[in-house]
PDB file of N, CA and C in Angstrom:
ATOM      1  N   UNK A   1      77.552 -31.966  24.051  1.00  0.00           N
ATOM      2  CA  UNK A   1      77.875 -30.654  23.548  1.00  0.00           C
ATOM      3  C   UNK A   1      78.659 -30.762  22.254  1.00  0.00           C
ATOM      4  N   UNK A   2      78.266 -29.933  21.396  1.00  0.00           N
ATOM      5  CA  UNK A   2      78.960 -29.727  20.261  1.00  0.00           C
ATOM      6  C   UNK A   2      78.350 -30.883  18.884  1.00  0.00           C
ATOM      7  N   UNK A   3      77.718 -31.604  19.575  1.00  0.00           N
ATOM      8  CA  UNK A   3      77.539 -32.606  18.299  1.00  0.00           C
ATOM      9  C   UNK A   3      76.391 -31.936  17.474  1.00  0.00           C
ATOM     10  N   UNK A   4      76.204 -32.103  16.181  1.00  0.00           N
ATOM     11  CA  UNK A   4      74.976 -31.943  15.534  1.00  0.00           C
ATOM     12  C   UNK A   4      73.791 -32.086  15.600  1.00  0.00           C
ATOM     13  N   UNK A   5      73.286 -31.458  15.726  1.00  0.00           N
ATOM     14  CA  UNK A   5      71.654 -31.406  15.604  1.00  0.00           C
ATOM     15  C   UNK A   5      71.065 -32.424  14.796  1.00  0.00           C
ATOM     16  N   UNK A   6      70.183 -33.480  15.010  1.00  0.00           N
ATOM     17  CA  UNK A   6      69.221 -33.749  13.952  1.00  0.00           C
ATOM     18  C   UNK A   6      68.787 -33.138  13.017  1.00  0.00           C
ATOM     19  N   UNK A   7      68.575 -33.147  11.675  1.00  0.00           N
ATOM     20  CA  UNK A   7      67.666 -32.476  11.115  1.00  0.00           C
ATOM     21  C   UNK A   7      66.316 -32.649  11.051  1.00  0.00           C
ATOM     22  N   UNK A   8      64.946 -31.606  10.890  1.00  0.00           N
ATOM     23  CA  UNK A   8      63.721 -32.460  11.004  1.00  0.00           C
ATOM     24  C   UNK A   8      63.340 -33.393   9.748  1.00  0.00           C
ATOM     25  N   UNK A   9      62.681 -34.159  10.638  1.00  0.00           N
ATOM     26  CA  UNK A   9      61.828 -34.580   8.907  1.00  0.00           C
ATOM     27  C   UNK A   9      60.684 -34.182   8.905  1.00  0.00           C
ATOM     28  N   UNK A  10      60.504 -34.153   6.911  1.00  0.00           N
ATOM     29  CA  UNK A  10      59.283 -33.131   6.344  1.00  0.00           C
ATOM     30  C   UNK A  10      58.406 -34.608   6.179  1.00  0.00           C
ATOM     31  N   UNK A  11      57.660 -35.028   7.244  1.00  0.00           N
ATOM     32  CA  UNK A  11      56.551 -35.753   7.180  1.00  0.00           C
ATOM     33  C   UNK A  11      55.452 -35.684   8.261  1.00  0.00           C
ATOM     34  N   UNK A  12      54.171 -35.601   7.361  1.00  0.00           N
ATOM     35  CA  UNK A  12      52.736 -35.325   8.473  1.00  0.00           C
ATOM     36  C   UNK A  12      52.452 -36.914   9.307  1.00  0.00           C
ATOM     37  N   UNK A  13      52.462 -36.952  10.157  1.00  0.00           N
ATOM     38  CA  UNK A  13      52.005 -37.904  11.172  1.00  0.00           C
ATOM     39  C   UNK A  13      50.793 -37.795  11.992  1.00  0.00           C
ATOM     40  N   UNK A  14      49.865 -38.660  11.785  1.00  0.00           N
ATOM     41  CA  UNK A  14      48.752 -38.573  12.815  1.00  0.00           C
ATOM     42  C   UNK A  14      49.055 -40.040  13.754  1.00  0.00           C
ATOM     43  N   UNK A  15      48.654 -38.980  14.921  1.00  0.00           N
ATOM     44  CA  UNK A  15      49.109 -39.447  16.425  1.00  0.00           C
ATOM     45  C   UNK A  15      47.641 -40.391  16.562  1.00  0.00           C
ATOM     46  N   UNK A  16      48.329 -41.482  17.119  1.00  0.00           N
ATOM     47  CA  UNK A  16      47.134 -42.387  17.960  1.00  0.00           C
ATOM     48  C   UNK A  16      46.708 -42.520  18.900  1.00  0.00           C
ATOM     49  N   UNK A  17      45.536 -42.799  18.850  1.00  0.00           N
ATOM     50  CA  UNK A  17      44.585 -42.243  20.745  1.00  0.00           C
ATOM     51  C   UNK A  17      45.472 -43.616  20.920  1.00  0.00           C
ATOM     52  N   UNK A  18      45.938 -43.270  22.284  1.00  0.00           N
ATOM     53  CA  UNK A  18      45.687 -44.696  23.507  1.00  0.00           C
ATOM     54  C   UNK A  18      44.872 -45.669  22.882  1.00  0.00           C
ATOM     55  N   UNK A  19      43.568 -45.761  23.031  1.00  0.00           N
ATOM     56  CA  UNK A  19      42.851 -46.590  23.024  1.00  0.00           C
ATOM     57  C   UNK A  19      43.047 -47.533  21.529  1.00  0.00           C
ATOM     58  N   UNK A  20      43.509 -46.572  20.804  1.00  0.00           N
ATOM     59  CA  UNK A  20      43.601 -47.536  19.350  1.00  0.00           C
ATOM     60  C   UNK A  20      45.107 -48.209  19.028  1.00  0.00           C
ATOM     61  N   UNK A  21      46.448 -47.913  20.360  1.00  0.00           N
ATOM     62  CA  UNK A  21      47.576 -48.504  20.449  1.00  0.00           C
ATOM     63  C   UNK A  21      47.322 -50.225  20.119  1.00  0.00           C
ATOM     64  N   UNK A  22      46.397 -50.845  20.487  1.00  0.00           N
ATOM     65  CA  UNK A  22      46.278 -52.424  19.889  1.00  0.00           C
ATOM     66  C   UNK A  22      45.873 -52.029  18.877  1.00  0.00           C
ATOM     67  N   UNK A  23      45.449 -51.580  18.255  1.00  0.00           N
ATOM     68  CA  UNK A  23      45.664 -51.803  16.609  1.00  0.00           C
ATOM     69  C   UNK A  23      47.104 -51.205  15.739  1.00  0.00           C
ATOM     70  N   UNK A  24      47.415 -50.349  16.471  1.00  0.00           N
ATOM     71  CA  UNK A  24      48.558 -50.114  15.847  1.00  0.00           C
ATOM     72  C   UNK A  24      50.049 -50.351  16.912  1.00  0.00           C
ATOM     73  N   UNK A  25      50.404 -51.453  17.858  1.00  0.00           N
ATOM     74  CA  UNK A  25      51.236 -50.831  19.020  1.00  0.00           C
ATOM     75  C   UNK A  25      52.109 -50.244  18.889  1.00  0.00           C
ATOM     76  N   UNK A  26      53.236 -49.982  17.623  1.00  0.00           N
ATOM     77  CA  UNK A  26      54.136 -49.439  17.659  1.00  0.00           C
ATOM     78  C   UNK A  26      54.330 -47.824  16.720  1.00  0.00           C
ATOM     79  N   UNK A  27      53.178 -47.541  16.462  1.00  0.00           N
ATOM     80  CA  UNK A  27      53.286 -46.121  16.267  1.00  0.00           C
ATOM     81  C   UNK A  27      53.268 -44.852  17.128  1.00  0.00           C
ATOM     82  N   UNK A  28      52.503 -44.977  18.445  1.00  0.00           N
ATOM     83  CA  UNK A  28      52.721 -43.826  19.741  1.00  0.00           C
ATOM     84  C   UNK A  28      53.785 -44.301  20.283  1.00  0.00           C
ATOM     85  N   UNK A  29      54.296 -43.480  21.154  1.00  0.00           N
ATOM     86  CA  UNK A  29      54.864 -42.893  22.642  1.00  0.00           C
ATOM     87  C   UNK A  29      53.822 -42.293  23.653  1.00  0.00           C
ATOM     88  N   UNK A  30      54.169 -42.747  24.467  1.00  0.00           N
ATOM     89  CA  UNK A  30      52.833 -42.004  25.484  1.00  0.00           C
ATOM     90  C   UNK A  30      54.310 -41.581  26.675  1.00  0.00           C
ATOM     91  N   UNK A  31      53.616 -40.995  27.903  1.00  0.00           N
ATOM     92  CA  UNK A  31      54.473 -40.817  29.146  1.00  0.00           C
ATOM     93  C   UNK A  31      53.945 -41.543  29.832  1.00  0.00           C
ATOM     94  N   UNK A  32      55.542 -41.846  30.239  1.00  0.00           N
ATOM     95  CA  UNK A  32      55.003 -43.232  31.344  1.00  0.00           C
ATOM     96  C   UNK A  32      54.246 -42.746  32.874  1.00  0.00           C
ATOM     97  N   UNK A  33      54.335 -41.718  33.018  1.00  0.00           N
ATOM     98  CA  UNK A  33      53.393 -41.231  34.470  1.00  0.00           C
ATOM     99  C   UNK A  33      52.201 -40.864  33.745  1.00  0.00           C
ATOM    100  N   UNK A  34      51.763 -40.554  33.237  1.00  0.00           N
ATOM    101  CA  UNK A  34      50.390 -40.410  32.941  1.00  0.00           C
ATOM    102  C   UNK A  34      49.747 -41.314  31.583  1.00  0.00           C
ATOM    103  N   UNK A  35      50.564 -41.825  30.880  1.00  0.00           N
ATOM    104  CA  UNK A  35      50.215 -42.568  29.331  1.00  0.00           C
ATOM    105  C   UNK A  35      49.481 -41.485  28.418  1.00  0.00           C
ATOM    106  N   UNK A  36      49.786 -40.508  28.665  1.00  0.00           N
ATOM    107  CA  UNK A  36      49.819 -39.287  27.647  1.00  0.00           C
ATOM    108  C   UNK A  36      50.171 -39.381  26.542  1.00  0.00           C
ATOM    109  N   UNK A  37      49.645 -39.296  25.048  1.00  0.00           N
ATOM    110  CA  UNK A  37      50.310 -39.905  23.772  1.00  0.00           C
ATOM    111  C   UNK A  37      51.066 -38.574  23.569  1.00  0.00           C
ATOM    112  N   UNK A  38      52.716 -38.352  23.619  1.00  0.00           N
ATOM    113  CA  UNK A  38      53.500 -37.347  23.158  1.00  0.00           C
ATOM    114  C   UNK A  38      54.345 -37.745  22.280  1.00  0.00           C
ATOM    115  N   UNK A  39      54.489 -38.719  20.854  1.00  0.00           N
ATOM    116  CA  UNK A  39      54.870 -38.708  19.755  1.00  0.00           C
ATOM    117  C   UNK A  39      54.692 -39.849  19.129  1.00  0.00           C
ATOM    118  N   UNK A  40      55.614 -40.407  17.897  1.00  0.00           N
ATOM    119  CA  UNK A  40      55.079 -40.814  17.485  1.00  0.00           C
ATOM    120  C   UNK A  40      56.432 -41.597  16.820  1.00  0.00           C
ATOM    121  N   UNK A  41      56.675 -43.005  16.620  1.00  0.00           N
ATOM    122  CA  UNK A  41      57.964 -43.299  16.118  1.00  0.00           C
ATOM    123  C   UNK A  41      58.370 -43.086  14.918  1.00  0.00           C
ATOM    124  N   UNK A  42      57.592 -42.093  13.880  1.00  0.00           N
ATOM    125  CA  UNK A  42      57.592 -42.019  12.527  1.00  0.00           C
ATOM    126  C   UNK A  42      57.993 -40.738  12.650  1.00  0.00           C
ATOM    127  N   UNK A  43      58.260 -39.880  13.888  1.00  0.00           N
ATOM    128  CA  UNK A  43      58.847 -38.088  14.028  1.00  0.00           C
ATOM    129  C   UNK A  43      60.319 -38.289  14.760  1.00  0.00           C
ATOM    130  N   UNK A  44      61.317 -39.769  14.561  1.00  0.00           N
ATOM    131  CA  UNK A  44      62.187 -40.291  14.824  1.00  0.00           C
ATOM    132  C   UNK A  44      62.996 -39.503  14.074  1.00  0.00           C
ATOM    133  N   UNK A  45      64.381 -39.040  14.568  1.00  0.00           N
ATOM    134  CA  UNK A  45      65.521 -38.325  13.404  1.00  0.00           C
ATOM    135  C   UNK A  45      66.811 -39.124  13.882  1.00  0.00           C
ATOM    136  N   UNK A  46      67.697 -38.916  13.427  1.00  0.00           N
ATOM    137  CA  UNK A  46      69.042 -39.477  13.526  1.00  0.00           C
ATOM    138  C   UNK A  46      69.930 -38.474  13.492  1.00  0.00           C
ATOM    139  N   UNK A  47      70.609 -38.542  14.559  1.00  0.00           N
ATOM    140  CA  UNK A  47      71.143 -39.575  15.338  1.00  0.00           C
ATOM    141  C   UNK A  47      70.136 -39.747  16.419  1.00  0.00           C
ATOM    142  N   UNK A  48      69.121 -40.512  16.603  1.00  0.00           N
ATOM    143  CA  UNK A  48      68.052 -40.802  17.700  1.00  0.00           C
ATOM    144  C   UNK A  48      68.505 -41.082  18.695  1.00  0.00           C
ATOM    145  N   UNK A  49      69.304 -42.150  19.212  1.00  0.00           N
ATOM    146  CA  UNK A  49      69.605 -41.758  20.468  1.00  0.00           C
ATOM    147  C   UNK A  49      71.219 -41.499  20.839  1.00  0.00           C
ATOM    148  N   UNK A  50      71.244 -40.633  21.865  1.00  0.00           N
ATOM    149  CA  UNK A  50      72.316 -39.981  22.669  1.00  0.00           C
ATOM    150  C   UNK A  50      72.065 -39.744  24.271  1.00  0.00           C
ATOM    151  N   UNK A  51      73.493 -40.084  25.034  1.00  0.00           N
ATOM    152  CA  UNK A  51      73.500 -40.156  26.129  1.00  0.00           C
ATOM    153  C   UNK A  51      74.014 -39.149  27.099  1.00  0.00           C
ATOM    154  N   UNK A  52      73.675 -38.217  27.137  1.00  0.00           N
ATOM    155  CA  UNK A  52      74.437 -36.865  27.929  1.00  0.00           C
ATOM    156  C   UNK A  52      74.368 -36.408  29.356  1.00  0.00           C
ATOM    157  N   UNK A  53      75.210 -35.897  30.085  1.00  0.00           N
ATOM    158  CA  UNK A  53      75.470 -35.666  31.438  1.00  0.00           C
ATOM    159  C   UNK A  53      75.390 -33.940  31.318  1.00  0.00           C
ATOM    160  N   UNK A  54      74.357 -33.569  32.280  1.00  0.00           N
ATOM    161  CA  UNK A  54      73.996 -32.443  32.144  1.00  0.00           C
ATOM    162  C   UNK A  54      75.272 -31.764  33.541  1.00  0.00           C
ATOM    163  N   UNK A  55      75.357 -30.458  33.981  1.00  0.00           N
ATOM    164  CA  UNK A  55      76.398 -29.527  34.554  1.00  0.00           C
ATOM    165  C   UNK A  55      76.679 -30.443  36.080  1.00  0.00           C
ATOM    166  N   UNK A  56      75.004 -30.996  36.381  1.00  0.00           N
ATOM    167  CA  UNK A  56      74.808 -31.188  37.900  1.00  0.00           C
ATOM    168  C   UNK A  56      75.206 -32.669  38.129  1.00  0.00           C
ATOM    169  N   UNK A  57      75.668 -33.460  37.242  1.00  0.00           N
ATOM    170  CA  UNK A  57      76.294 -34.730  36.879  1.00  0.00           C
ATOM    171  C   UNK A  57      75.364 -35.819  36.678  1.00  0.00           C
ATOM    172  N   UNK A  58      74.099 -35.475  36.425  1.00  0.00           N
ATOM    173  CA  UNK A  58      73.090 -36.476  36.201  1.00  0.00           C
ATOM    174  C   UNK A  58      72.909 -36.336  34.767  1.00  0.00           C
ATOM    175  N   UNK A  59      73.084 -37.886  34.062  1.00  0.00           N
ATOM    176  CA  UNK A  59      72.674 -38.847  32.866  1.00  0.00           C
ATOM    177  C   UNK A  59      71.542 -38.942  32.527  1.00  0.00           C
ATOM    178  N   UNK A  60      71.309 -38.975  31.175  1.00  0.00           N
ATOM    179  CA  UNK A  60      70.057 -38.776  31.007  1.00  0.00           C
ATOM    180  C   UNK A  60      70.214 -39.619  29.325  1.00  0.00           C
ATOM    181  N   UNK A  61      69.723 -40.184  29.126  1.00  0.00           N
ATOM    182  CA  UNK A  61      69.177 -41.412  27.561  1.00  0.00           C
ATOM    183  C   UNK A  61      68.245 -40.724  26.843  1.00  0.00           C
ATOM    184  N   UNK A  62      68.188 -39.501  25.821  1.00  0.00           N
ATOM    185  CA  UNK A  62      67.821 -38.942  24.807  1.00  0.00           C
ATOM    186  C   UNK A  62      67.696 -39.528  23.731  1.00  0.00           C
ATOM    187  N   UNK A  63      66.268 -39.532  23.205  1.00  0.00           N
ATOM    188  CA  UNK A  63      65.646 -40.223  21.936  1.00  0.00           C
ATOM    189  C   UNK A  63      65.408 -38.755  21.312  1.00  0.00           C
ATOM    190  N   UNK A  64      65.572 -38.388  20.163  1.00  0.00           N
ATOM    191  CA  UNK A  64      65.120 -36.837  19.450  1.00  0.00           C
ATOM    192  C   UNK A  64      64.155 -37.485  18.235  1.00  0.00           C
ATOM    193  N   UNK A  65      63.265 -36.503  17.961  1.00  0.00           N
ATOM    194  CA  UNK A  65      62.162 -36.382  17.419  1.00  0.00           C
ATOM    195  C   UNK A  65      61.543 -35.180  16.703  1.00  0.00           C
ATOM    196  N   UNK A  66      61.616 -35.260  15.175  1.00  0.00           N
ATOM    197  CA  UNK A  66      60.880 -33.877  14.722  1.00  0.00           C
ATOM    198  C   UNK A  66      60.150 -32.975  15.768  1.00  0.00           C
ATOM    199  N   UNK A  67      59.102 -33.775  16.065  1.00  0.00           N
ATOM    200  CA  UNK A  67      57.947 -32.814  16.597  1.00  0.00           C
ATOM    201  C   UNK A  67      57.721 -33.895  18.281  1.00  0.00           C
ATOM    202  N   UNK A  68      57.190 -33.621  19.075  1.00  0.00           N
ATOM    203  CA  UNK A  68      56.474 -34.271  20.041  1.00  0.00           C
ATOM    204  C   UNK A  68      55.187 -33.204  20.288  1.00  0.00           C
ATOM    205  N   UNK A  69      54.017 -33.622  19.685  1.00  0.00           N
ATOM    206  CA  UNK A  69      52.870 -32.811  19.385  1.00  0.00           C
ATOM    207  C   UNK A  69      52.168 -33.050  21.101  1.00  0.00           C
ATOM    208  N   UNK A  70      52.055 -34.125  21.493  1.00  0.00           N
ATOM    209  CA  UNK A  70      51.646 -34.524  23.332  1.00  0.00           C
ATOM    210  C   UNK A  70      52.863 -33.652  24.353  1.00  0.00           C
ATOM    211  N   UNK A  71      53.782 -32.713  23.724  1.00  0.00           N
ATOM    212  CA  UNK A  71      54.636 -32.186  24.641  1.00  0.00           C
ATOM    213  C   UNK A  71      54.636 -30.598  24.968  1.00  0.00           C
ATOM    214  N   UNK A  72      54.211 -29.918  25.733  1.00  0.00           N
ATOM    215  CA  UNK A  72      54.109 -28.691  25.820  1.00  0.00           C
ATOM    216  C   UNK A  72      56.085 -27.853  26.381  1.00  0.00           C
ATOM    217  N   UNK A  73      56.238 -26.858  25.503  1.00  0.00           N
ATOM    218  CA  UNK A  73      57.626 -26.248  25.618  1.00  0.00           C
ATOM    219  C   UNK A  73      57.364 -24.946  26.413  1.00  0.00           C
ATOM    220  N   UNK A  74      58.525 -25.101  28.150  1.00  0.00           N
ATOM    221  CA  UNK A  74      58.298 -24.270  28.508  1.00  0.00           C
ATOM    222  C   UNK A  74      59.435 -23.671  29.029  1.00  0.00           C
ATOM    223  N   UNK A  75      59.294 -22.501  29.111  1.00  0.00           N
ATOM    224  CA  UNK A  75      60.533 -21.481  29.932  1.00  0.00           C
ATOM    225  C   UNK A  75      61.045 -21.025  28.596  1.00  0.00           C
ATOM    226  N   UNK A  76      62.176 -19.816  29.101  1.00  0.00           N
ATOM    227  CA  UNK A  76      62.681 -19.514  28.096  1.00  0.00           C
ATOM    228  C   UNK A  76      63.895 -20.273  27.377  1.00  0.00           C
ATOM    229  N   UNK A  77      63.920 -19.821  26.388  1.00  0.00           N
ATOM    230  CA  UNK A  77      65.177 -20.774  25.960  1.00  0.00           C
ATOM    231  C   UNK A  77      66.829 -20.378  26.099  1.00  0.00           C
ATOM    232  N   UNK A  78      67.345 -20.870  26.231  1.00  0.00           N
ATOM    233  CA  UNK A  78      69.222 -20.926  26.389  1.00  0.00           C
ATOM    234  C   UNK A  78      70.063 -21.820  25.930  1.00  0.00           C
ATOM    235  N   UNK A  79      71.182 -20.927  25.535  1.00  0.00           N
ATOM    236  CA  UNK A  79      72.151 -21.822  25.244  1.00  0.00           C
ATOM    237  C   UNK A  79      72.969 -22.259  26.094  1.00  0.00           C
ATOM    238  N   UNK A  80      73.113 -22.262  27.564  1.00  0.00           N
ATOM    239  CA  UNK A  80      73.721 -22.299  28.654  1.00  0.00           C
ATOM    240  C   UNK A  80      73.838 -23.990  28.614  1.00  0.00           C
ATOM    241  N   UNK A  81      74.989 -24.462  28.383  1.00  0.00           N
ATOM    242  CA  UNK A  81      75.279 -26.235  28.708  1.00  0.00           C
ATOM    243  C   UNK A  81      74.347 -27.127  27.806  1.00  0.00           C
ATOM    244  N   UNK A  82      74.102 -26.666  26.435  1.00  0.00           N
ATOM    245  CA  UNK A  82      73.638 -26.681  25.621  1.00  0.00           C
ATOM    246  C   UNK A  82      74.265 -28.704  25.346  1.00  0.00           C
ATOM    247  N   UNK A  83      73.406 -29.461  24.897  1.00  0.00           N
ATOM    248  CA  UNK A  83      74.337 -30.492  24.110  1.00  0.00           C
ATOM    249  C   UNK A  83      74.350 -30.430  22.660  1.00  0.00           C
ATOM    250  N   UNK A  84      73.890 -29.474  22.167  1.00  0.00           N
ATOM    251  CA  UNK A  84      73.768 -29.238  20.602  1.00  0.00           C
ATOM    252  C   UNK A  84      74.806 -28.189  20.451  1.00  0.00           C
ATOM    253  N   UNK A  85      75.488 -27.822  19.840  1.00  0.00           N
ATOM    254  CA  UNK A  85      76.326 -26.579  19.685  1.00  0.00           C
ATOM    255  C   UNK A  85      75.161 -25.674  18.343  1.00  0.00           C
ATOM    256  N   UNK A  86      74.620 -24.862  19.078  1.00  0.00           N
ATOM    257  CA  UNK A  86      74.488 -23.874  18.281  1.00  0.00           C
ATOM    258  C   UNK A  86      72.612 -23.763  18.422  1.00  0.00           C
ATOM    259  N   UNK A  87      72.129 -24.465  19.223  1.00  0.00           N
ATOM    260  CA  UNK A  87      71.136 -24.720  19.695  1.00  0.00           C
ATOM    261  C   UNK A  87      70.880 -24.407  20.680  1.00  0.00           C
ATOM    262  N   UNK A  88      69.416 -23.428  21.081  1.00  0.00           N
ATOM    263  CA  UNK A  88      69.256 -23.170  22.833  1.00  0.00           C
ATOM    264  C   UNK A  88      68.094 -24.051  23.016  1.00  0.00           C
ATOM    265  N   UNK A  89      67.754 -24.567  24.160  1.00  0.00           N
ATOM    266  CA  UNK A  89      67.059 -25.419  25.424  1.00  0.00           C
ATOM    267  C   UNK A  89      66.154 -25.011  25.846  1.00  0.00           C
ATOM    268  N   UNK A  90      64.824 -25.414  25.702  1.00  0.00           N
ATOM    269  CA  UNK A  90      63.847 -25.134  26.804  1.00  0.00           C
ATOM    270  C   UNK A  90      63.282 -26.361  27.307  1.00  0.00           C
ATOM    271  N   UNK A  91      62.106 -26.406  28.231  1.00  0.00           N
ATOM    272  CA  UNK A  91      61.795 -27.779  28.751  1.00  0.00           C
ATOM    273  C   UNK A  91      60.996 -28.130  28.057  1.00  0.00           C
ATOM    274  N   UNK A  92      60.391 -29.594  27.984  1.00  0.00           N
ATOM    275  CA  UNK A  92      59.733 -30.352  27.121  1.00  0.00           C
ATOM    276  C   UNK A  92      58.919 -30.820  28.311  1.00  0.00           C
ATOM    277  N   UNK A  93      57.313 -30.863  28.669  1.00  0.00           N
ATOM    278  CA  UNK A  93      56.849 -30.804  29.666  1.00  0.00           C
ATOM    279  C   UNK A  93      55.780 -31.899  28.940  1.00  0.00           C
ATOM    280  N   UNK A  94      55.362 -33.264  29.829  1.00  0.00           N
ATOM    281  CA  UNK A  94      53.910 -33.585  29.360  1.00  0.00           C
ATOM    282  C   UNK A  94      52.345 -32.559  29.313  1.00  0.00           C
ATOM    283  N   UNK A  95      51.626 -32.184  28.079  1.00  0.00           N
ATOM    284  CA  UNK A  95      50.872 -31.856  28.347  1.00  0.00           C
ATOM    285  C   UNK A  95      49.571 -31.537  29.213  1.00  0.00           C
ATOM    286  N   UNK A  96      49.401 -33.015  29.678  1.00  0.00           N
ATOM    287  CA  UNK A  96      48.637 -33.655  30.485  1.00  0.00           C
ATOM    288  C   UNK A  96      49.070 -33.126  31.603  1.00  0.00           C
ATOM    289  N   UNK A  97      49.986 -34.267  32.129  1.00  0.00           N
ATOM    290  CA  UNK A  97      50.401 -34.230  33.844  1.00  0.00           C
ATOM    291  C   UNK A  97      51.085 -33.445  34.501  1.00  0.00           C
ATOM    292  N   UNK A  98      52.287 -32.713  32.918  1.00  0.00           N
ATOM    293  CA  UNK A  98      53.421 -31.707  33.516  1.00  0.00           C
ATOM    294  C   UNK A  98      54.642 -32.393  33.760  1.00  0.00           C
ATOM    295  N   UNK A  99      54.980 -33.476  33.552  1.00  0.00           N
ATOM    296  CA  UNK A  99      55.792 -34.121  34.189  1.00  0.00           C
ATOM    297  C   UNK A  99      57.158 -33.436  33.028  1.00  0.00           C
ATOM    298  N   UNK A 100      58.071 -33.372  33.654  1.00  0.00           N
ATOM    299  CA  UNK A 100      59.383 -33.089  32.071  1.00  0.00           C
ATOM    300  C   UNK A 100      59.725 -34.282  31.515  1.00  0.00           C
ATOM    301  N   UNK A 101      59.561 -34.186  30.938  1.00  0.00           N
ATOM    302  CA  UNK A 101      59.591 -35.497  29.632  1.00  0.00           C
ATOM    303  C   UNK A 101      60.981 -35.382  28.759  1.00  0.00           C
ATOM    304  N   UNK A 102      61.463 -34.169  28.641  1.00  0.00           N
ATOM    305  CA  UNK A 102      62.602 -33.884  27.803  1.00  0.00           C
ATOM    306  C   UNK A 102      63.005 -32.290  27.625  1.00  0.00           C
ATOM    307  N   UNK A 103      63.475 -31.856  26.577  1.00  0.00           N
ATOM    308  CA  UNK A 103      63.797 -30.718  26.262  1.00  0.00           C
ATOM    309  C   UNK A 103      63.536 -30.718  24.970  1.00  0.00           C
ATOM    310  N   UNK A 104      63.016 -29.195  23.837  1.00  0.00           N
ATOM    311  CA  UNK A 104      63.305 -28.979  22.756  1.00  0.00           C
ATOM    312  C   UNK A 104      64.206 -27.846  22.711  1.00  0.00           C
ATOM    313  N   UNK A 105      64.660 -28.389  21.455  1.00  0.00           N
ATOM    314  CA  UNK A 105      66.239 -27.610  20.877  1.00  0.00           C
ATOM    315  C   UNK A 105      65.938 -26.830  20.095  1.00  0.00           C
ATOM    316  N   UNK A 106      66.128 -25.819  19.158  1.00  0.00           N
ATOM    317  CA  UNK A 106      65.869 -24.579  18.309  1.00  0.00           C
ATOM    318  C   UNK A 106      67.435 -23.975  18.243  1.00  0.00           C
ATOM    319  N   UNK A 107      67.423 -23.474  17.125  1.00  0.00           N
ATOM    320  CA  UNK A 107      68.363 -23.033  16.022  1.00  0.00           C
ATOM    321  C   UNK A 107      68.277 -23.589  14.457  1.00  0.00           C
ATOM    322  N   UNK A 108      68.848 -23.755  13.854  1.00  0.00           N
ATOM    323  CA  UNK A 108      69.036 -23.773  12.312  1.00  0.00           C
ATOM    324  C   UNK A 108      67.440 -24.598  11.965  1.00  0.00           C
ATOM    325  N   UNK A 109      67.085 -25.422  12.940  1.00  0.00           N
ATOM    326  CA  UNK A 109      65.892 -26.352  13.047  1.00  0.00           C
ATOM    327  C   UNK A 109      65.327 -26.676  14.120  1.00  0.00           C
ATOM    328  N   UNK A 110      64.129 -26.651  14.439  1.00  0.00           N
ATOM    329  CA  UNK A 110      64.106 -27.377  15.914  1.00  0.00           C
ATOM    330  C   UNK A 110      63.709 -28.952  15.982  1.00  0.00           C
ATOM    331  N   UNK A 111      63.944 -29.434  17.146  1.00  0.00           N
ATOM    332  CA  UNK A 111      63.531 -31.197  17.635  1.00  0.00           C
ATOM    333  C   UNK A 111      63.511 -31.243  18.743  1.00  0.00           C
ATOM    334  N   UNK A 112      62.966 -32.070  19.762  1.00  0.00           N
ATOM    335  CA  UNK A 112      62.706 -32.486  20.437  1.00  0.00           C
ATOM    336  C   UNK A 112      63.112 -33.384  20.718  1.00  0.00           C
ATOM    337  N   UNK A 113      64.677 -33.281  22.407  1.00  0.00           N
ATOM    338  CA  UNK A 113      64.880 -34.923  23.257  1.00  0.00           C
ATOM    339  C   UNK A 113      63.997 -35.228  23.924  1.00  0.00           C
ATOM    340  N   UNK A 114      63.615 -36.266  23.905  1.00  0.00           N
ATOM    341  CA  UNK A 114      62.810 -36.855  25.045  1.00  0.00           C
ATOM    342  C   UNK A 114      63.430 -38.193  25.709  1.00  0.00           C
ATOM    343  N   UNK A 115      63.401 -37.913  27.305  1.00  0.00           N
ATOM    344  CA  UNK A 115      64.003 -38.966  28.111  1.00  0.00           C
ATOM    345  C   UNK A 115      63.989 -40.255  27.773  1.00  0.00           C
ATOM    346  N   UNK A 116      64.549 -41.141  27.674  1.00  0.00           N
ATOM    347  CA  UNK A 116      63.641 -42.862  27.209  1.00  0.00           C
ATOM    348  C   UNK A 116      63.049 -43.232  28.761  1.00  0.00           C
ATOM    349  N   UNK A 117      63.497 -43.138  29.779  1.00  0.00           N
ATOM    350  CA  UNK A 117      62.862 -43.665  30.817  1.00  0.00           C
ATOM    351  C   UNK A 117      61.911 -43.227  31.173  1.00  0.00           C
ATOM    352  N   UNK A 118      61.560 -41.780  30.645  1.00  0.00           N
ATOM    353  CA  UNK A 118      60.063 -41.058  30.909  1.00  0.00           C
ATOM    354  C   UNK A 118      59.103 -41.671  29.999  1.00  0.00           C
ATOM    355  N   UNK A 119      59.556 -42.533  29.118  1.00  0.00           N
ATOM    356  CA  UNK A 119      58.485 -42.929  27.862  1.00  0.00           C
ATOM    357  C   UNK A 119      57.890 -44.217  28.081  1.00  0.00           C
ATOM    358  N   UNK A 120      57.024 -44.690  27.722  1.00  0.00           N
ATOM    359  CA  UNK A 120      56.541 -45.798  27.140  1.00  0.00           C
ATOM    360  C   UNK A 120      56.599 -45.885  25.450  1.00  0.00           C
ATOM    361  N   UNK A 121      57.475 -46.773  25.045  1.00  0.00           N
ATOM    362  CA  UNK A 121      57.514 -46.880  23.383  1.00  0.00           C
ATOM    363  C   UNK A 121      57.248 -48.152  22.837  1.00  0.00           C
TER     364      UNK A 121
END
């Protein structure tokens, strides 16, 4: 809570199928329950990672990211226990499987946390 937001970065990224990860391995993220490609290490912002304890006392290892284009945003959004000050929360859901993968943030800019243990990177 209270720390700054990432800002986004202004760069176009094309996402890689699965199948073409051996030619490139370190440009996707996929989810690790389904290997869903949901970003991309070039939609990386800083401060990238942060470690936060949400109300119900569970930890959670946040990587943030311009965009996660493989991530569907759902529910409404809030500022309720917010870790951004000035930023509200909705869920960050795999497209594919559904699984929550993270949260995106919105206010002055938006980004996208995504769990590290939900990922394959």
């Amino acid at each position: 809570m209270g720390q700054n937001a990432p800002a986004a970065l202004e760069e176009d990224t094309v996402i890689q199928d699965k199948n073409q990860e051996k030619e490139q391995p370190q440009k996707s993220i996929f989810c690790r329950q389904c290997g869903h490609i949901i970003t991309s290490h070039s939609l990386a912002v800083q401060p990238h990672e942060n470690t936060f304890r949400n109300p119900a006392g569970y930890s959670f290892h946040v990587l943030s990211f311009s965009d996660a284009p493989g991530a569907a945003e759902v529910g409404d959004a809030t500022e309720f226990a917010t870790w951004f000050s000035g930023y509200a929360w909705s869920y960050a859901l795999c497209q594919k499987c559904k699984a929550h993968i993270g949260w995106w943030f919105s206010g002055k800019d938006s980004f996208v946390g995504l769990i590290a243990t939900r990922l394959v990177r």
